[in-house]
Protein backbone atom coordinates (compact mmCIF):
# COMPACT_ATOMS: atom_id res chain seq x y z
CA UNK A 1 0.00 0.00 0.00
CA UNK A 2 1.22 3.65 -0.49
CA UNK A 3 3.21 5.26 2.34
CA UNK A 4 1.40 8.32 3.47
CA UNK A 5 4.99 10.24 4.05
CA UNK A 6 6.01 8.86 0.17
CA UNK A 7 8.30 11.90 -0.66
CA UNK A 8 10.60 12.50 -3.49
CA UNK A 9 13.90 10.52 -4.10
CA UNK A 10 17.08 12.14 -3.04
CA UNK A 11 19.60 13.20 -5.29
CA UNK A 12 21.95 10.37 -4.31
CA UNK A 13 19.04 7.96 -3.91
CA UNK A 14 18.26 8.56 -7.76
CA UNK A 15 21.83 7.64 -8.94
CA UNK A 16 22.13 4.39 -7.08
CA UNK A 17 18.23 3.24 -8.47
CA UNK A 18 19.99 4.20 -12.43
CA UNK A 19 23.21 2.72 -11.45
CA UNK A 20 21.52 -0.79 -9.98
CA UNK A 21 18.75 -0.64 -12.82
CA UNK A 22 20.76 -2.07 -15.80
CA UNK A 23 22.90 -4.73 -14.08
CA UNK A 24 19.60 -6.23 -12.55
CA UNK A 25 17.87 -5.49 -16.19
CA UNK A 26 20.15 -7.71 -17.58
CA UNK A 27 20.52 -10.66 -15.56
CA UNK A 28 16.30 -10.91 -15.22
CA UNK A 29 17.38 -10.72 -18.85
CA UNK A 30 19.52 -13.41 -19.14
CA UNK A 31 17.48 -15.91 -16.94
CA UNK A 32 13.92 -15.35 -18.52
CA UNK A 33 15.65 -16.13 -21.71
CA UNK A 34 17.57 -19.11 -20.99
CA UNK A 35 14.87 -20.34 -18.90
CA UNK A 36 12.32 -19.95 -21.06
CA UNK A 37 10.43 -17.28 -19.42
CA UNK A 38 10.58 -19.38 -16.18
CA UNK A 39 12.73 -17.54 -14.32
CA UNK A 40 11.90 -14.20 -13.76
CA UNK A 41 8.30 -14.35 -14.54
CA UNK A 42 7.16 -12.76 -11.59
CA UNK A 43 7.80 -10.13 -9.61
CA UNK A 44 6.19 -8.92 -6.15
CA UNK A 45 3.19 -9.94 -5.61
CA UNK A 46 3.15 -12.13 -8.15
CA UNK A 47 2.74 -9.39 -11.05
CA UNK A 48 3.64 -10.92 -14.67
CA UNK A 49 7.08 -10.20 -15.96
CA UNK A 50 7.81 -9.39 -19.64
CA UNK A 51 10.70 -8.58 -22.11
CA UNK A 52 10.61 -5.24 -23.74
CA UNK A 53 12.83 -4.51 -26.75
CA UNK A 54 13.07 -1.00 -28.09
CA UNK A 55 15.17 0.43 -30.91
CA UNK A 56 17.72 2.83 -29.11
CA UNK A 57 16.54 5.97 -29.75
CA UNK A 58 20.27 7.20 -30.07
CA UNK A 59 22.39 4.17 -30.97
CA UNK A 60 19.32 2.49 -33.03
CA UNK A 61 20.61 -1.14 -31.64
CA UNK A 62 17.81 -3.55 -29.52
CA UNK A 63 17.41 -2.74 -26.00
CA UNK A 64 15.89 -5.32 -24.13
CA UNK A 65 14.54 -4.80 -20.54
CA UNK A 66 12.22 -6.78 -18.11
CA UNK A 67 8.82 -4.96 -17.28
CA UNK A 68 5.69 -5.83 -15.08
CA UNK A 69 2.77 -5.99 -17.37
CA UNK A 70 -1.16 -6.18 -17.36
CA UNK A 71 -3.59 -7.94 -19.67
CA UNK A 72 -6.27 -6.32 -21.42
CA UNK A 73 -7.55 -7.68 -23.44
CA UNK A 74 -5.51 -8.60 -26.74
CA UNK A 75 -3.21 -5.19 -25.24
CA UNK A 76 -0.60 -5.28 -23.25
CA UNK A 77 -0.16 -2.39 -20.65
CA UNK A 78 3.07 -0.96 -18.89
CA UNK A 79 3.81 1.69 -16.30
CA UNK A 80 6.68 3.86 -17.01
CA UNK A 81 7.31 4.32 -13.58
CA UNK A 82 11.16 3.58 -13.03
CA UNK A 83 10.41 3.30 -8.94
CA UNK A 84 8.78 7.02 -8.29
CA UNK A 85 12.22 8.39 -9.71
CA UNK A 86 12.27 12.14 -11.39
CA UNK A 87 12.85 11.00 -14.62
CA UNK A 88 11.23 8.45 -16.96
CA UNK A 89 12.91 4.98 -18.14
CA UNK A 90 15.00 4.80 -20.81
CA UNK A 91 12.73 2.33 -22.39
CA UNK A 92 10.25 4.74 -22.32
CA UNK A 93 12.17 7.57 -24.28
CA UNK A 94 12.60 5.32 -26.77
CA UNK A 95 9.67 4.03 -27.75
CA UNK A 96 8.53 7.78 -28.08
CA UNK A 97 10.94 7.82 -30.55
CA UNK A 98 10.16 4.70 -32.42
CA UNK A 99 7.12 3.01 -31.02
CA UNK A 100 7.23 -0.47 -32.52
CA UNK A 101 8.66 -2.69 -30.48
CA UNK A 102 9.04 -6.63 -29.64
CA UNK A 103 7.83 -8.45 -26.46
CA UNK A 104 8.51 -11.94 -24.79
CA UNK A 105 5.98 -13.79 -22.55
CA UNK A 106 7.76 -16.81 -22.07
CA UNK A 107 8.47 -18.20 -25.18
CA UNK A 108 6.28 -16.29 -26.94
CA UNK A 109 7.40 -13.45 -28.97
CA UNK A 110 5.11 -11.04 -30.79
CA UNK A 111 6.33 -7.19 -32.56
CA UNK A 112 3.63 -4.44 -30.99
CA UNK A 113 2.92 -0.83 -31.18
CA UNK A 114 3.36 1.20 -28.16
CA UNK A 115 1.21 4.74 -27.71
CA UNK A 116 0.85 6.20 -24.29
CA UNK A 117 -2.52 6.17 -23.15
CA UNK A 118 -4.54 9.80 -22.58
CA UNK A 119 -5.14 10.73 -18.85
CA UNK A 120 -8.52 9.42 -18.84
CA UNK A 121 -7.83 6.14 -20.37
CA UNK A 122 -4.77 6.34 -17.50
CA UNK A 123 -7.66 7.03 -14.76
CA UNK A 124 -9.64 4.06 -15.73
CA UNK A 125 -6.74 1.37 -15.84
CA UNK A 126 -4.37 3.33 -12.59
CA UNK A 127 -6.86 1.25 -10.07
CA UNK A 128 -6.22 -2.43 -11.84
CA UNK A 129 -2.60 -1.00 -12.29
CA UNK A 130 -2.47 -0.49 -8.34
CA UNK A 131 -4.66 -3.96 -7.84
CA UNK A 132 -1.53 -5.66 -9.70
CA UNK A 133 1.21 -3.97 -7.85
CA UNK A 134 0.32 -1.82 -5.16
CA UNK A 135 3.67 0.08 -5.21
CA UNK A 136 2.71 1.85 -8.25
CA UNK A 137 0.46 4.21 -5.64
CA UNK A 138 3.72 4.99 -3.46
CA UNK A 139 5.90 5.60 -7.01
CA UNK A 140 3.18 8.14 -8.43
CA UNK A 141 2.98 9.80 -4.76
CA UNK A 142 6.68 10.36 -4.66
CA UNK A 143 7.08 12.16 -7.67
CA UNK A 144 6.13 15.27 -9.52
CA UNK A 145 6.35 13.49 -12.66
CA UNK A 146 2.98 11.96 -14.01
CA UNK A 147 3.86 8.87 -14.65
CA UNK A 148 2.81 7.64 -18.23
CA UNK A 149 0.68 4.47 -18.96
CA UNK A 150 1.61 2.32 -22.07
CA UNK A 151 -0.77 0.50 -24.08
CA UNK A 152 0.61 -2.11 -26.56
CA UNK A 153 -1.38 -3.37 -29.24
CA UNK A 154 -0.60 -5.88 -32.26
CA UNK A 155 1.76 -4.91 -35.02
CA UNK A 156 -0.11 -5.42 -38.13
């Protein structure tokens, strides 16, 4: 549940969540893959675990990161919340900048389109969103930054 006294990252507390992010990115990485989406599945509270590959919006090579996930439907939907920090994933800032992308469920792979969703469409799904993973409550209350909502559909 959200902490009432959620207040913004430090400075220092926002360099060691981006310089832990990637090395734990990439071993979740490493073991969904070679597992076959086995490992690294699930997260707290049992919340479905995904891989994520964007086209870098500066190098153009495949970035591939684990995210927490919900169904709806056919869609797929993300929270760019990168813990409550100031600033928004990586992940994020590239898919703004070239929004098809690829995703692994297990062995499943399947290329998507990613569009963040308008702030009604963000008020209807935040409540499942929470439902899933209540720490996305404490990560919106701790930062200034509205924290965007991704809906994935099929490529096609």
């Amino acid at each position: 549940m959200p902490q009432p006294d959620s207040k913004p990252f430090a400075p220092w507390q926002e360099r060691f969540i981006d310089f832990g992010v990637k090395p734990l990115s990439a071993i979740t990485t490493w073991l969904y893959r070679v597992s076959g989406g086995k490992l690294g599945a699930k997260w707290s509270y049992g919340t479905p675990v995904m891989l994520l590959t964007t086209k870098g919006r500066k190098s153009g090579r495949p970035r591939t990161v684990p995210v927490l996930y919900l169904r709806d439907g056919h869609d797929l939907i993300l929270v760019a919340s990168k813990a409550g920090t100031s600033k928004h994933p990586h992940w994020f800032k590239n898919l703004k900048a070239e929004p098809r992308v690829e995703v692994e469920i297990g062995q499943e792979r399947q290329a998507m389109t990613a569009l963040r969703v308008s702030a009604e469409q963000k008020d209807a799904l935040w409540p499942e969103l929470v439902k899933m993973y209540p720490d996305f409550a404490d990560y919106q209350a701790r930062t200034t930054r509205d924290i965007p909502v991704i809906r994935l559909t099929a490529a096609g």
